[in-house]
Protein backbone atom coordinates (compact mmCIF):
# COMPACT_ATOMS: atom_id res chain seq x y z
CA UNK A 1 0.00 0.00 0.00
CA UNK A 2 1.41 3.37 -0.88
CA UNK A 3 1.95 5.68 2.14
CA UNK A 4 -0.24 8.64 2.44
CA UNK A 5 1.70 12.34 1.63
CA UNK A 6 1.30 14.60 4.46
CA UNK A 7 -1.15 17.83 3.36
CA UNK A 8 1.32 20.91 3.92
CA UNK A 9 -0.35 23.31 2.08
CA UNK A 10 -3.09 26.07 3.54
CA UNK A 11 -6.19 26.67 2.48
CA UNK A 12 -7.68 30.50 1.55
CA UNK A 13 -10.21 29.38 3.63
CA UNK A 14 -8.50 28.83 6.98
CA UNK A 15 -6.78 32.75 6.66
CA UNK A 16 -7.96 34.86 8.76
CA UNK A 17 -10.50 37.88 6.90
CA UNK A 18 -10.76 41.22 6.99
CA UNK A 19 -14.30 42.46 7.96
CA UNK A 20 -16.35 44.18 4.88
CA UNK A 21 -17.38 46.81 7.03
CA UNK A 22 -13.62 47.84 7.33
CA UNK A 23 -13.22 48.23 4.08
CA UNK A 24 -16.42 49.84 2.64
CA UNK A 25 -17.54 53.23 4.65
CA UNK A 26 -20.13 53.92 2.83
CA UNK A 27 -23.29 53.34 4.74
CA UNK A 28 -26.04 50.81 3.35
CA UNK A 29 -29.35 51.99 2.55
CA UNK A 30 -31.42 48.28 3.07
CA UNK A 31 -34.92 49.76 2.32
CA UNK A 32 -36.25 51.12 -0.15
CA UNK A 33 -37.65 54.79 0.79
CA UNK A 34 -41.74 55.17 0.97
CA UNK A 35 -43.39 56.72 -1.22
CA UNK A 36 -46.30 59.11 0.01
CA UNK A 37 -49.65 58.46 -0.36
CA UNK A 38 -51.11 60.89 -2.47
CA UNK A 39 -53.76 63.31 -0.48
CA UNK A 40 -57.30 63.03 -1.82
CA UNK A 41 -58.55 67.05 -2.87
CA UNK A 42 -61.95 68.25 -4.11
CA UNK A 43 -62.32 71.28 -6.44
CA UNK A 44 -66.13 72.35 -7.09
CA UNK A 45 -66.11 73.26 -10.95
CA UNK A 46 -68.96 75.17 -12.19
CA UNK A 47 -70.49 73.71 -15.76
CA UNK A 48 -68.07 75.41 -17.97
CA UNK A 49 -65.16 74.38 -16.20
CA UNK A 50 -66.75 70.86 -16.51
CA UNK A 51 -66.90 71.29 -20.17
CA UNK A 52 -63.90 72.41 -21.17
CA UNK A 53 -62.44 69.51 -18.98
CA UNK A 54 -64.57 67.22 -21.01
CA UNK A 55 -63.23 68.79 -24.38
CA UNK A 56 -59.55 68.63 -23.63
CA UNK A 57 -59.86 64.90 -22.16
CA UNK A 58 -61.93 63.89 -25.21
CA UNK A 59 -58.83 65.93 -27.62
CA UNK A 60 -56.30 63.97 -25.29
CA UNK A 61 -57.99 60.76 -25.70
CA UNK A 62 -58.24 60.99 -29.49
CA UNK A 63 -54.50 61.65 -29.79
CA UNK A 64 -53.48 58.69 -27.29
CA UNK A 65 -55.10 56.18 -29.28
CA UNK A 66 -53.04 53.24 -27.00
CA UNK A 67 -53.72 54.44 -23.80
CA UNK A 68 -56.81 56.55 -21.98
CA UNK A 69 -56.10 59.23 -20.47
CA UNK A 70 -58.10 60.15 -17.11
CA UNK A 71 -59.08 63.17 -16.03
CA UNK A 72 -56.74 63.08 -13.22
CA UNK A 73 -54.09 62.15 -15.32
CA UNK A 74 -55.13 65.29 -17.62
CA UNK A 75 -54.95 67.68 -14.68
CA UNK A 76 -51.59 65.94 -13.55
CA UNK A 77 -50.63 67.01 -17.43
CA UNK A 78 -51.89 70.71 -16.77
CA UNK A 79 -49.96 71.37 -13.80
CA UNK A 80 -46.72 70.12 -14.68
CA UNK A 81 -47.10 72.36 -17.99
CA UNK A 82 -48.31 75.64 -15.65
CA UNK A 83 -45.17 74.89 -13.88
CA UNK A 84 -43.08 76.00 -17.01
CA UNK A 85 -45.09 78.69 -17.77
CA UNK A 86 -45.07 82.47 -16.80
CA UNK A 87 -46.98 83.14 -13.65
CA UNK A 88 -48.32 86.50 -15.47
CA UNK A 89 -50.32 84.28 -17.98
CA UNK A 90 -51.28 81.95 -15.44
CA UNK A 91 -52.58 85.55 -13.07
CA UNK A 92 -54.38 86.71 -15.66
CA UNK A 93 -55.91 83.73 -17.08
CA UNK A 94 -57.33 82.86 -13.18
CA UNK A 95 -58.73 86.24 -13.23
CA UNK A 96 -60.03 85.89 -16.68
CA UNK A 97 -61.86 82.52 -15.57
């Protein structure tokens, strides 16, 4: 029977490690941040108002022929374009209305 050969080598496994916190400072973000729940807000619109809401959701709707638009998405669409737009013309339009 052959004789057995003595293990002399050392595994990577066996070496002491340096922790990972050590080495990385950075902090770990482990959750995902909430988003908030929107807020629920009612606007009284007189007839015109309703009309003209209807008209510019039924133009919307006719050029998204994939997807309908809502009204809430449509006044979602209004406010981010008012954002971008001169408060002056926005002033005098709210007066105007």
């Amino acid at each position: 029977m052959p004789s057995k050969k003595k293990i002399t080598g050392q595994s990577n496994l066996t070496a002491p490690s340096e922790p990972l916190a050590k080495t990385n400072s950075e902090p770990l973000n482990l959750t995902t941040p909430q988003q908030k729940k929107p807020r629920l807000k009612n606007f009284l619109l007189n007839d015109l108002d309703c009309d003209r809401l209807g008209r510019l959701l039924q133009e919307a709707n006719r050029n998204s022929p994939y997807k309908k638009i809502s009204e809430t998405a449509l006044i979602r669409a209004l406010l981010l374009l008012a954002g971008k737009m001169d408060i002056e013309r926005i002033v005098k339009a709210a007066r105007d209305a």
